[in-house]
PDB file of N, CA and C in Angstrom:
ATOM      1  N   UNK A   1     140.777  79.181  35.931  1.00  0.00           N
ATOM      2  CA  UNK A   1     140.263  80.439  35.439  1.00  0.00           C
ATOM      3  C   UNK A   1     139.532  80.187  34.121  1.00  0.00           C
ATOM      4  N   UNK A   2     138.364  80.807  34.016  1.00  0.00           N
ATOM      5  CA  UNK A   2     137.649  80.828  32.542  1.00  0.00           C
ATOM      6  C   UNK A   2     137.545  82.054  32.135  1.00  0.00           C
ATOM      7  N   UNK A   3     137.997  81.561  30.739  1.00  0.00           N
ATOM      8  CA  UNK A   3     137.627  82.603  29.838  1.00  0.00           C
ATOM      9  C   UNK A   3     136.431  82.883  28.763  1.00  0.00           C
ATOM     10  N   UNK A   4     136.434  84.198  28.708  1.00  0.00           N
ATOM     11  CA  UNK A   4     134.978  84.322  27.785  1.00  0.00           C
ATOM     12  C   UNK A   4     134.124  83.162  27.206  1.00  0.00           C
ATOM     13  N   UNK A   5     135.001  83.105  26.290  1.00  0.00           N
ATOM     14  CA  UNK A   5     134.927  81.986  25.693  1.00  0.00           C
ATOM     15  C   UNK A   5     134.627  80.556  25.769  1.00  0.00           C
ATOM     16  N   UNK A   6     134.982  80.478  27.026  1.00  0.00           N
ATOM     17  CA  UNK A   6     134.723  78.995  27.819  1.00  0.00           C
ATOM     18  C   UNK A   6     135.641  78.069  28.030  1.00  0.00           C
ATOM     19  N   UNK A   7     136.617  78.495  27.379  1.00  0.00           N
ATOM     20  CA  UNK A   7     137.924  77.525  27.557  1.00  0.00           C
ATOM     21  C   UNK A   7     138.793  77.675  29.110  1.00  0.00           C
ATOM     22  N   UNK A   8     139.288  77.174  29.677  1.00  0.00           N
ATOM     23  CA  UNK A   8     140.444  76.951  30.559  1.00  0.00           C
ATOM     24  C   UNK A   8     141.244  76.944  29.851  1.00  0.00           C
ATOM     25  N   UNK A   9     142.395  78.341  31.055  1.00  0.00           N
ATOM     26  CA  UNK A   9     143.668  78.532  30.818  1.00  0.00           C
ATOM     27  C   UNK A   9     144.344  78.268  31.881  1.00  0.00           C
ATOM     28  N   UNK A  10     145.503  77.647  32.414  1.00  0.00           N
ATOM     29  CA  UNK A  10     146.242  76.928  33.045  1.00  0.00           C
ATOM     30  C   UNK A  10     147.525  77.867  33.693  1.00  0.00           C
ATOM     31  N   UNK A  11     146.992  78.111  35.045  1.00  0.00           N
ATOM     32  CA  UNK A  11     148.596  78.799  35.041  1.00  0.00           C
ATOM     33  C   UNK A  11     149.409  78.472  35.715  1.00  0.00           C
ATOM     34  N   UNK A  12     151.087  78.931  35.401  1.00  0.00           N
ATOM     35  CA  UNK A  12     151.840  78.197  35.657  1.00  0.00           C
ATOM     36  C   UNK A  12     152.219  77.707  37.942  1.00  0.00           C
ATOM     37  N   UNK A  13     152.526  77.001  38.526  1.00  0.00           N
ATOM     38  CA  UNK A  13     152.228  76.861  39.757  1.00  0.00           C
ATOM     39  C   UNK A  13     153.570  77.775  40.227  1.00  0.00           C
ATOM     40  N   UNK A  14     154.403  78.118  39.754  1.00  0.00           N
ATOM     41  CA  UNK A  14     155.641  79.409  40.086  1.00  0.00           C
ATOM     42  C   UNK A  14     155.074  80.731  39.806  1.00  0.00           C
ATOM     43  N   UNK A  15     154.341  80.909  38.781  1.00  0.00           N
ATOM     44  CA  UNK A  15     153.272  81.941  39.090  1.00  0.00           C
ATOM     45  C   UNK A  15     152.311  82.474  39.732  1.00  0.00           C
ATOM     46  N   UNK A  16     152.049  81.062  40.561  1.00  0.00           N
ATOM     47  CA  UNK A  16     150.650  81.478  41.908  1.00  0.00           C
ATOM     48  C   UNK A  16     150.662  81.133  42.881  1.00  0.00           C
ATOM     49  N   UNK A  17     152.287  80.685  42.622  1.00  0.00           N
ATOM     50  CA  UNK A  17     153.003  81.093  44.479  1.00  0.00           C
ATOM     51  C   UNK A  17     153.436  82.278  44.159  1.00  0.00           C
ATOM     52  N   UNK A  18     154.093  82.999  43.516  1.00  0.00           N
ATOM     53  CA  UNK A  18     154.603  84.005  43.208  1.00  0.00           C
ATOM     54  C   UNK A  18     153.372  85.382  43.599  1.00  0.00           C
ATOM     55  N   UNK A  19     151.922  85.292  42.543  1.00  0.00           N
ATOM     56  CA  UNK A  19     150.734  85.873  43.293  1.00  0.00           C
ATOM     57  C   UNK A  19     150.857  85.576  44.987  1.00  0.00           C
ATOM     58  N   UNK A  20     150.623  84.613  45.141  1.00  0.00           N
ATOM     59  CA  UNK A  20     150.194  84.075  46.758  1.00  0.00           C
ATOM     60  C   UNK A  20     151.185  84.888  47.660  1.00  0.00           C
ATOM     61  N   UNK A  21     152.341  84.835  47.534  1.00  0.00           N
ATOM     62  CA  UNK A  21     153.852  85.522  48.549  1.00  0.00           C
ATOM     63  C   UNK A  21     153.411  86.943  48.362  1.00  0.00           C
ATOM     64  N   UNK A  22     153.283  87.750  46.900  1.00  0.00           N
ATOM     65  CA  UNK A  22     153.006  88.832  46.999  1.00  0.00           C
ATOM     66  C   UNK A  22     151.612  89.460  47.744  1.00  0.00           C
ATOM     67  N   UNK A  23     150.621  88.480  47.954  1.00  0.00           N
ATOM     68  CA  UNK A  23     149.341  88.808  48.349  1.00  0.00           C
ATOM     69  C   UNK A  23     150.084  88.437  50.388  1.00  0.00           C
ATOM     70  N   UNK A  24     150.657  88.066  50.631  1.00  0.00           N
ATOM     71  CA  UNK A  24     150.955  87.674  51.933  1.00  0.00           C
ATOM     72  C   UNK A  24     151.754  89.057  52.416  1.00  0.00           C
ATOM     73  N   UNK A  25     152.605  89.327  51.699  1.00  0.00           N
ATOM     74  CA  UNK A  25     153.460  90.364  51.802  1.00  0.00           C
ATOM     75  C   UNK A  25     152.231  91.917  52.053  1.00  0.00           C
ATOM     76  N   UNK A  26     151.543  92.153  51.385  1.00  0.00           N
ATOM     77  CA  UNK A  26     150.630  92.991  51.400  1.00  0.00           C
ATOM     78  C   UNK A  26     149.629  92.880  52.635  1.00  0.00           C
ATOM     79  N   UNK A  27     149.556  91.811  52.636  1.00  0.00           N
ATOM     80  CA  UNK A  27     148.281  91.466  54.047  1.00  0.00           C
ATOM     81  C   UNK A  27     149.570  91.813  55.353  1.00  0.00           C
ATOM     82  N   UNK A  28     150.564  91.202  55.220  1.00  0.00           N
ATOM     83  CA  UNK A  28     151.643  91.391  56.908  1.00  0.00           C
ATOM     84  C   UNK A  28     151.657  92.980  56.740  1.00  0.00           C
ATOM     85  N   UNK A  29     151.743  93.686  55.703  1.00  0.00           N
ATOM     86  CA  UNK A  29     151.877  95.243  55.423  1.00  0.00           C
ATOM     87  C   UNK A  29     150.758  96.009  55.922  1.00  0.00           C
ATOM     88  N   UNK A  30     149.601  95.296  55.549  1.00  0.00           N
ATOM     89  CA  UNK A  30     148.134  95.717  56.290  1.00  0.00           C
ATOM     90  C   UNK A  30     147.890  95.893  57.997  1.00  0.00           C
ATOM     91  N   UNK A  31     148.850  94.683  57.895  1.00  0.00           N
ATOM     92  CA  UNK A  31     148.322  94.470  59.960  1.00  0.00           C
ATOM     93  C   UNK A  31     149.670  95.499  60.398  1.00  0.00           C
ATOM     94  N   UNK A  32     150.599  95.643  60.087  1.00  0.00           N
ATOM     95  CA  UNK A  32     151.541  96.957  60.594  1.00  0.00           C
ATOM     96  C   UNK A  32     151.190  97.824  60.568  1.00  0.00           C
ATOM     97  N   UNK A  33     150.171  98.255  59.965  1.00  0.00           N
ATOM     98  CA  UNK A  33     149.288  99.518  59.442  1.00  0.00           C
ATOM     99  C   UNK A  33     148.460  99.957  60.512  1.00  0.00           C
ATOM    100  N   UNK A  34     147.887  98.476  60.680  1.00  0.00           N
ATOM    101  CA  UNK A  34     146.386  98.622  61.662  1.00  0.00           C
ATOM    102  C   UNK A  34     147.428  98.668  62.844  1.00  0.00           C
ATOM    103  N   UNK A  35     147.884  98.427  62.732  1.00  0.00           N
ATOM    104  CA  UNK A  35     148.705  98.554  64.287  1.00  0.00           C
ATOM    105  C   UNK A  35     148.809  99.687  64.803  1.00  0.00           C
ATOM    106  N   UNK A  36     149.726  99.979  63.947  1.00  0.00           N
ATOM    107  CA  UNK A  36     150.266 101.697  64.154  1.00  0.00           C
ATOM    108  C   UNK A  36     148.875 102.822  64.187  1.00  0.00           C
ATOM    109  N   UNK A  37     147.873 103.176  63.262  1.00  0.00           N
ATOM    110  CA  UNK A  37     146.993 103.694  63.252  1.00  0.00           C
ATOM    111  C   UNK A  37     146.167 103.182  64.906  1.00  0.00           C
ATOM    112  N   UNK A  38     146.306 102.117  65.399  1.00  0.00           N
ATOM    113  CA  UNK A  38     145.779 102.033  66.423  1.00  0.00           C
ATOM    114  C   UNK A  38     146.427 102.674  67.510  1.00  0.00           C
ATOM    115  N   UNK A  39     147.492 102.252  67.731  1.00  0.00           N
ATOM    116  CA  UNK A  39     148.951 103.208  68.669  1.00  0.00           C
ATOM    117  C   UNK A  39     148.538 104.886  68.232  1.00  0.00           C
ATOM    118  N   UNK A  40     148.643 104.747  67.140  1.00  0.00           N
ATOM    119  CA  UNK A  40     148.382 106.567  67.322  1.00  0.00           C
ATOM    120  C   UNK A  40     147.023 107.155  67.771  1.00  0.00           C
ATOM    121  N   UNK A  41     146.031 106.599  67.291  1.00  0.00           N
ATOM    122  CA  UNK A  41     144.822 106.540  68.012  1.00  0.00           C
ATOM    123  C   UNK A  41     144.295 106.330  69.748  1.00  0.00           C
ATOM    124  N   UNK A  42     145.430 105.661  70.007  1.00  0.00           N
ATOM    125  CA  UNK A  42     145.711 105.565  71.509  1.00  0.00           C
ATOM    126  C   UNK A  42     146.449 106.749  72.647  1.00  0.00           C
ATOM    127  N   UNK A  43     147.432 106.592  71.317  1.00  0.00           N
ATOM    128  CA  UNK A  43     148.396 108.038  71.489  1.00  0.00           C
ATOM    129  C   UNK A  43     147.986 109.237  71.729  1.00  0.00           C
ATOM    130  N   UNK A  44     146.922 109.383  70.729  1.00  0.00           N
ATOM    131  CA  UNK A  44     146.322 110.871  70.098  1.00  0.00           C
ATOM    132  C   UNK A  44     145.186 111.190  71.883  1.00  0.00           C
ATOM    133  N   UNK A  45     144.480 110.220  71.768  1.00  0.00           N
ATOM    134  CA  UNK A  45     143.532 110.513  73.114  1.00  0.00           C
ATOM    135  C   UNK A  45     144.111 110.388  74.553  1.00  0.00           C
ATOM    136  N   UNK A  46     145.630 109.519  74.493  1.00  0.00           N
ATOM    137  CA  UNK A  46     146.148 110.083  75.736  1.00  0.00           C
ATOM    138  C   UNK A  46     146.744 111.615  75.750  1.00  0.00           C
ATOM    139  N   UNK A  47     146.743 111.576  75.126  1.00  0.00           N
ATOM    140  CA  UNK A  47     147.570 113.135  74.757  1.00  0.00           C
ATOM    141  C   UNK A  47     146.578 114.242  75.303  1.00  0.00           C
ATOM    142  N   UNK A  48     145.688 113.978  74.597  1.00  0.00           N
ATOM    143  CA  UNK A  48     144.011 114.651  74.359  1.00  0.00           C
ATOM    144  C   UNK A  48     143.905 114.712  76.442  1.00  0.00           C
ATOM    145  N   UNK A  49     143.507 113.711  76.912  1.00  0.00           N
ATOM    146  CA  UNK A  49     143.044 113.700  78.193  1.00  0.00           C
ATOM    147  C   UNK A  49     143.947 114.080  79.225  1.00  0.00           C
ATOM    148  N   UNK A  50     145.814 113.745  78.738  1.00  0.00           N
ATOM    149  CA  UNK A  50     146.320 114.989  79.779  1.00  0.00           C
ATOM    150  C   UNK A  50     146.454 116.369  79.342  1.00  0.00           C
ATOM    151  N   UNK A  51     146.413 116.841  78.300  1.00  0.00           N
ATOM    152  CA  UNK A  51     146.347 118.427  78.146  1.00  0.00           C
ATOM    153  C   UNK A  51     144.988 118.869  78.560  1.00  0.00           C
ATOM    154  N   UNK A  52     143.573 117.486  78.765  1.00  0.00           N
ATOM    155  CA  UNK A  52     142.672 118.419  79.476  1.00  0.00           C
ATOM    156  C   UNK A  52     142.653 118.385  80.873  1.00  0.00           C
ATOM    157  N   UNK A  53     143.661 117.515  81.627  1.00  0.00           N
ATOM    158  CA  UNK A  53     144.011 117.038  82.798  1.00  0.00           C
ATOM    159  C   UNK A  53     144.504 118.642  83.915  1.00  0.00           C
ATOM    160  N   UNK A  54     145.253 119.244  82.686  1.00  0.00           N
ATOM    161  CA  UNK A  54     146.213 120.155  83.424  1.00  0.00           C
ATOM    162  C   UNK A  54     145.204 121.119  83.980  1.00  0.00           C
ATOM    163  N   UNK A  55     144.040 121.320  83.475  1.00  0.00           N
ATOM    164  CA  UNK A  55     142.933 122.782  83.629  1.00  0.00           C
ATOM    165  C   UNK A  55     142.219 122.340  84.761  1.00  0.00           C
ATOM    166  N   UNK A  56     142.428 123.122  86.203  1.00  0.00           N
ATOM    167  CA  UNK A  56     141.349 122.663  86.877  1.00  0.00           C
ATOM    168  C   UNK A  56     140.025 123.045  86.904  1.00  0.00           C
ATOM    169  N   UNK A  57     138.712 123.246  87.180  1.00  0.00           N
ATOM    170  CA  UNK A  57     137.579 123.438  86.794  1.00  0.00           C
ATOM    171  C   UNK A  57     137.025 124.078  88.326  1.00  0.00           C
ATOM    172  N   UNK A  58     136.495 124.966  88.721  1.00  0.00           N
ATOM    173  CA  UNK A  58     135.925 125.522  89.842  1.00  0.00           C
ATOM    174  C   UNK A  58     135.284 126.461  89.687  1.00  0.00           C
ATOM    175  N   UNK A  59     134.029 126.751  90.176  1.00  0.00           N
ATOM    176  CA  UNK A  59     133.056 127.298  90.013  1.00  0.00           C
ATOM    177  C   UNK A  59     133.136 128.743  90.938  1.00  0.00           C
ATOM    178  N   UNK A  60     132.475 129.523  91.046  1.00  0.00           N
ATOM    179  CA  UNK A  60     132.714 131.063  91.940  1.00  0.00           C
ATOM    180  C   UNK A  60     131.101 131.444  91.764  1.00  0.00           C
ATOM    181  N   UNK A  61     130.652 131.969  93.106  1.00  0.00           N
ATOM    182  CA  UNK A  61     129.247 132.595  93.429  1.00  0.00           C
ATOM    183  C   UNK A  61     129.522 133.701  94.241  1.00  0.00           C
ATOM    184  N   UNK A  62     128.926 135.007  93.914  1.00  0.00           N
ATOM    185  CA  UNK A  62     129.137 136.007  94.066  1.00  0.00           C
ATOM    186  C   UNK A  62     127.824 136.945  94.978  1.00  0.00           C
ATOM    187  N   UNK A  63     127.665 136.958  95.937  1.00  0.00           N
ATOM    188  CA  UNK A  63     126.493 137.727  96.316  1.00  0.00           C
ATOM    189  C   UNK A  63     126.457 139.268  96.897  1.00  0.00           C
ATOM    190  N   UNK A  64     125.888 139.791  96.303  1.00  0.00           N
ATOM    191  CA  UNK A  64     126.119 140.910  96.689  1.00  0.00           C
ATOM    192  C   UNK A  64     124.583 141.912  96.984  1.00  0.00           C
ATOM    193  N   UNK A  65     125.029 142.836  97.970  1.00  0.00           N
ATOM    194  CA  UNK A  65     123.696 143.382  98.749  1.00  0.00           C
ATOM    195  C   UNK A  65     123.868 144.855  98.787  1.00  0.00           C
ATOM    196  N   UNK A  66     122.837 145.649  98.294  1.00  0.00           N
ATOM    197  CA  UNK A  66     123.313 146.976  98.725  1.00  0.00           C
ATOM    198  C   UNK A  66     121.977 147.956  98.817  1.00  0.00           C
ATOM    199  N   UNK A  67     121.960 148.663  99.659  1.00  0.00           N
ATOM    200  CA  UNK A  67     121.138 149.866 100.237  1.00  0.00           C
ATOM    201  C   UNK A  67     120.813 151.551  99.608  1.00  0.00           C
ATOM    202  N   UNK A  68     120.213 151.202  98.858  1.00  0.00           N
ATOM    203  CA  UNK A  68     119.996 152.576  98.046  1.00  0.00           C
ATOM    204  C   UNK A  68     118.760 153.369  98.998  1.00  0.00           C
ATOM    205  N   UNK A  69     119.345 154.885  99.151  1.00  0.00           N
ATOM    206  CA  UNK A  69     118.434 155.837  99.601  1.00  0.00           C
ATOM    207  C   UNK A  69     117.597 156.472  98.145  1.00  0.00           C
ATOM    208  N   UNK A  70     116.298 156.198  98.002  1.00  0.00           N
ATOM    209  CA  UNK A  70     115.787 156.813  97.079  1.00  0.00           C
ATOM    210  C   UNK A  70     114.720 158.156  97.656  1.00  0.00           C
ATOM    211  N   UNK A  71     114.874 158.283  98.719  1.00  0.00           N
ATOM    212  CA  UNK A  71     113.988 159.166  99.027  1.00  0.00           C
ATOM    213  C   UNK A  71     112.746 158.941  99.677  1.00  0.00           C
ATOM    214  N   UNK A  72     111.637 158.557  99.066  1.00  0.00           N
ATOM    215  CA  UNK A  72     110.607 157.477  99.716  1.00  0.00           C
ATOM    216  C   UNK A  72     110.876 156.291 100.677  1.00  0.00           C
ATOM    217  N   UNK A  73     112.180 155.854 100.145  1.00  0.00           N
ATOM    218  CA  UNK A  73     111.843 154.527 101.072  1.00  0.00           C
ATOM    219  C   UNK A  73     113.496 153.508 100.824  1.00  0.00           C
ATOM    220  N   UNK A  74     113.684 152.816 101.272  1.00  0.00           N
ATOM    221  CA  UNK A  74     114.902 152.280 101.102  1.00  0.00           C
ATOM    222  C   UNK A  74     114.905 151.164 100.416  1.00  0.00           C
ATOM    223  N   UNK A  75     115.603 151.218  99.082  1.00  0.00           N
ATOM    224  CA  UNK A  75     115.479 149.705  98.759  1.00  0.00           C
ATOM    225  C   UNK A  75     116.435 148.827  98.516  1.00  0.00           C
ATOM    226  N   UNK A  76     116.206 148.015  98.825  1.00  0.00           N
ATOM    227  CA  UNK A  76     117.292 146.712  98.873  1.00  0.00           C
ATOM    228  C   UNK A  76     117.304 145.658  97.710  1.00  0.00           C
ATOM    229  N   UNK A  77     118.682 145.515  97.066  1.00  0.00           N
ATOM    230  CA  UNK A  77     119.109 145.017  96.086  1.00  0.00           C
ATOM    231  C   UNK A  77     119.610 143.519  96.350  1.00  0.00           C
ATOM    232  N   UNK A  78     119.659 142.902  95.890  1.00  0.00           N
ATOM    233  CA  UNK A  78     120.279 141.510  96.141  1.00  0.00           C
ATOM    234  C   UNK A  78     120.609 140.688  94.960  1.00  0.00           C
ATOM    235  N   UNK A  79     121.949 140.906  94.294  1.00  0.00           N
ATOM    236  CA  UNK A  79     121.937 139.574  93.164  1.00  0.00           C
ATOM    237  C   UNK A  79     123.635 139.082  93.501  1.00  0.00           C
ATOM    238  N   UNK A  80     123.216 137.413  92.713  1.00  0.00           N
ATOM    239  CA  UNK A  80     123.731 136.331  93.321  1.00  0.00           C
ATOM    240  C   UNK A  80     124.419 135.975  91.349  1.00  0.00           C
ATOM    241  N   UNK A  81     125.441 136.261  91.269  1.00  0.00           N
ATOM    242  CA  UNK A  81     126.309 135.758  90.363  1.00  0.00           C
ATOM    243  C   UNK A  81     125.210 136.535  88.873  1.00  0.00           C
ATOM    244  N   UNK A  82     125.628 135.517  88.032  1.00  0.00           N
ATOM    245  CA  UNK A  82     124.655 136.181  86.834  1.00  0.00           C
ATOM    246  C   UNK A  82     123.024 136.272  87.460  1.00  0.00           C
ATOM    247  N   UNK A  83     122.637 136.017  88.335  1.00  0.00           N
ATOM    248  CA  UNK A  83     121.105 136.189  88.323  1.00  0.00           C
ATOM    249  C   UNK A  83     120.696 137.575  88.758  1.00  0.00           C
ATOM    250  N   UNK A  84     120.485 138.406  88.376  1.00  0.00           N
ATOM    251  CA  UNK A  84     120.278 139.707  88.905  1.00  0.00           C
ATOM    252  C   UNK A  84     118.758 140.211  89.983  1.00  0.00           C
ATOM    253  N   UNK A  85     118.891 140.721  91.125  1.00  0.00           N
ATOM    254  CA  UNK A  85     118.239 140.804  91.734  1.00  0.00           C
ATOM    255  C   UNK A  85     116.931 141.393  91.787  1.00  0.00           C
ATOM    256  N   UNK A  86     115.859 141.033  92.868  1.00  0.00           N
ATOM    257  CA  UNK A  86     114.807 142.223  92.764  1.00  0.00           C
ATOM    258  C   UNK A  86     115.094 143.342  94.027  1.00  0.00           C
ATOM    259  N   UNK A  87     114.028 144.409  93.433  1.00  0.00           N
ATOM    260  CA  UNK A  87     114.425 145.737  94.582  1.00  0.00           C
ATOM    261  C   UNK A  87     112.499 145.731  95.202  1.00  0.00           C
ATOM    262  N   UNK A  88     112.882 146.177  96.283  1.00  0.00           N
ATOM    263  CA  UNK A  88     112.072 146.299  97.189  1.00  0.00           C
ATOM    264  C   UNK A  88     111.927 147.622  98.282  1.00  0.00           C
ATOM    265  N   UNK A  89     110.604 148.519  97.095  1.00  0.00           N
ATOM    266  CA  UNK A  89     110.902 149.844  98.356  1.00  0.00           C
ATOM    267  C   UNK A  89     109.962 149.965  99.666  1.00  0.00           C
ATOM    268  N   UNK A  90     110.309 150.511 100.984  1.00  0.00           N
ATOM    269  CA  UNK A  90     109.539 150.444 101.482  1.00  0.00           C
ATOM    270  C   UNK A  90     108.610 151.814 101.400  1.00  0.00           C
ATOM    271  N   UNK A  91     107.329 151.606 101.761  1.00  0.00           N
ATOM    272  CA  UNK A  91     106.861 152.870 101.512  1.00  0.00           C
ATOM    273  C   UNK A  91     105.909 154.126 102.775  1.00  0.00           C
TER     274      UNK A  91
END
């Protein structure tokens, strides 16, 4: 290590095993971490994909037809789910 100054300071080798064990200890603490955050991340989206599992999804079309007397002429209606129909009188 240098200092400002330019000199070397010497440190002791029970001191930087002592750093080194504590820096090891922190890194094995890191990967338990990543672990778990991964498991729950795994966790979290299985979870996620059977609560959307349970909903089944099916579609419905609706047609419907009907005969209005207007007087002039008869007209006929026809709509098919949200699309709403045209009328057609005869004359």
């Amino acid at each position: 290590m240098n200092d400002l100054d330019g000199s070397d300071k010497i440190v002791p080798y029970f001191v930087h095993e002592g750093i080194v064990a504590r820096q090891e200890r922190t890194i094995n603490r890191l990967w338990v971490l990543c672990i778990i955050i991964f498991i729950a991340f795994v966790g979290s989206n299985a979870a996620w994909l059977y609560c959307e599992s349970q909903w089944e999804v099916y579609e419905t079309s609706q047609s419907v037809d009907q005969d209005i007397d207007t007087g002039d002429g008869d007209a006929n209606i026809t709509g098919i789910g949200d699309i709403y129909g045209t009328s057609e009188a005869d004359d």
